[in-house]
C-alpha atoms as a PDB file:
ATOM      1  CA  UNK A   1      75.371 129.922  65.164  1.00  0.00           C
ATOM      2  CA  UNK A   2      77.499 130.981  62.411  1.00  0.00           C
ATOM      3  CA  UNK A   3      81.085 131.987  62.601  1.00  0.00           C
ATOM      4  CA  UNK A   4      81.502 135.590  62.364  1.00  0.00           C
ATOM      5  CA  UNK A   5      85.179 137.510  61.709  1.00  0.00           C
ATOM      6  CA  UNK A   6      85.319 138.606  65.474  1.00  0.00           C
ATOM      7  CA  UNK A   7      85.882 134.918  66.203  1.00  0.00           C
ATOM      8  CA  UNK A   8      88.849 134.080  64.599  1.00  0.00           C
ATOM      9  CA  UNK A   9      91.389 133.051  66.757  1.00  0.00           C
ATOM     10  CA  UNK A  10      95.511 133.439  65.997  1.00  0.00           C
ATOM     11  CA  UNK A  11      98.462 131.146  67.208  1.00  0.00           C
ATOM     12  CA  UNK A  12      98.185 132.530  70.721  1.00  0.00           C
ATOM     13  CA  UNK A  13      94.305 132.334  71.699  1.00  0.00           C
ATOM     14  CA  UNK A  14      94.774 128.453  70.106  1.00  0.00           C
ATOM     15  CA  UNK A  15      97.826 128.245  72.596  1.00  0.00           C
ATOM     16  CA  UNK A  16      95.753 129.284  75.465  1.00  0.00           C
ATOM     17  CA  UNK A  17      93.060 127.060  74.313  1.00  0.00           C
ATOM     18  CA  UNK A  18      95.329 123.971  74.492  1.00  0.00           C
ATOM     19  CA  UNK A  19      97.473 124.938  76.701  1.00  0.00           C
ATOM     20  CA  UNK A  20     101.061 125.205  75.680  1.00  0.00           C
ATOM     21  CA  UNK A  21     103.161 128.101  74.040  1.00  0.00           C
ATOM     22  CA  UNK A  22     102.674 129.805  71.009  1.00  0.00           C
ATOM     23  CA  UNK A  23     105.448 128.612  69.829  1.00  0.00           C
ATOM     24  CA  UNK A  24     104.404 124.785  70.254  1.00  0.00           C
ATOM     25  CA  UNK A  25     101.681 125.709  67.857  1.00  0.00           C
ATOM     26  CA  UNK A  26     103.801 127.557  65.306  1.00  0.00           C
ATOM     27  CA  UNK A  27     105.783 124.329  65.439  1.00  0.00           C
ATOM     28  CA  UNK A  28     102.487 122.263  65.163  1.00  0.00           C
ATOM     29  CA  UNK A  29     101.687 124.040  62.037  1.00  0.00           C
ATOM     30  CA  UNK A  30     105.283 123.874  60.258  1.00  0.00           C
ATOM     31  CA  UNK A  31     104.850 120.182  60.850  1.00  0.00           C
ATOM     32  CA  UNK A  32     101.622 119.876  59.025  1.00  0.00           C
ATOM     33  CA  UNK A  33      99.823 118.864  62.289  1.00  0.00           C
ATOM     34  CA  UNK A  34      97.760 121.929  62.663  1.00  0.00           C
ATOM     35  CA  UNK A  35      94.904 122.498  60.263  1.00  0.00           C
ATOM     36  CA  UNK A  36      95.155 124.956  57.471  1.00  0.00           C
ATOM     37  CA  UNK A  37      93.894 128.114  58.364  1.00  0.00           C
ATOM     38  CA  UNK A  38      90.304 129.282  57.490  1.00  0.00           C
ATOM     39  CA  UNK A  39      91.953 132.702  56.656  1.00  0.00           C
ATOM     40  CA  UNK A  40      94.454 135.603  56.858  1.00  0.00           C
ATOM     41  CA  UNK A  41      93.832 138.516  58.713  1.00  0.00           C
ATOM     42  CA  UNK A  42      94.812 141.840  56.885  1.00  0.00           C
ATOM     43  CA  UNK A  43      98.164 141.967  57.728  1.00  0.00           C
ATOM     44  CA  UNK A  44      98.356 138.041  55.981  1.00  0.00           C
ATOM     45  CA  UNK A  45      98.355 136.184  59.245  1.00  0.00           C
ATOM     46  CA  UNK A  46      96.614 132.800  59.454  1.00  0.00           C
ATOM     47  CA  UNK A  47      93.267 132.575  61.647  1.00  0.00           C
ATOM     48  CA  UNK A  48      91.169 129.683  62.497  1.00  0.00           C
ATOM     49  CA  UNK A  49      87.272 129.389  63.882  1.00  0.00           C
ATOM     50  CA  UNK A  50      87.132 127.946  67.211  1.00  0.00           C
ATOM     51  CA  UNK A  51      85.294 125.429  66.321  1.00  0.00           C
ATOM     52  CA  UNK A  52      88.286 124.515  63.915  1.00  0.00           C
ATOM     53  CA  UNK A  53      90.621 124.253  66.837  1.00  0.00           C
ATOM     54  CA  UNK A  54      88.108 122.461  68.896  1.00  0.00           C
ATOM     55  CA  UNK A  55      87.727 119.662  66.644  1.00  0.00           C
ATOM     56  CA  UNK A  56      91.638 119.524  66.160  1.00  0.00           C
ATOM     57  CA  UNK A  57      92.316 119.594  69.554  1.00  0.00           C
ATOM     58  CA  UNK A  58      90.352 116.459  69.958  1.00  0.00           C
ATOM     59  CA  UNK A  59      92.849 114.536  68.449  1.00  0.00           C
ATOM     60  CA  UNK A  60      95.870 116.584  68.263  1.00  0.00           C
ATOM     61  CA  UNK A  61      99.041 114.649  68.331  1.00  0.00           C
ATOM     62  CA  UNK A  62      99.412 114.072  72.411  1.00  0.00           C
ATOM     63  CA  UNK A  63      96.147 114.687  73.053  1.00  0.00           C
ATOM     64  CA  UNK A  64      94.857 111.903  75.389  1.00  0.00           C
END
């Protein structure tokens, strides 16, 4: 299956997915510990794939 634009996920469905606060993951990326983003959205706002985020959260930091 290939990733299509529809799937892009922003700071919130990635805090959902992990389960913390938007904000944690803001933080997570001003720290360098979140990946860079696949791409912007119109308005210049990073998105990721899913699958990005589910192979980050893996082994993001605190992740047992």
């Amino acid at each position: 299956m290939s990733p299509r634009s529809t799937d892009l996920w922003s700071y919130a469905e990635i805090a959902r997915h992990i389960k913390v606060q938007s904000e944690t993951v803001r933080n997570y990326r001003r720290h360098g510990l979140l990946p860079d983003p696949d791409t912007h959205d119109a308005n210049g706002h990073p998105r990721w794939y899913p699958d990005t985020i589910r192979a980050w959260a893996r082994n993001r930091p605190g992740h047992r």
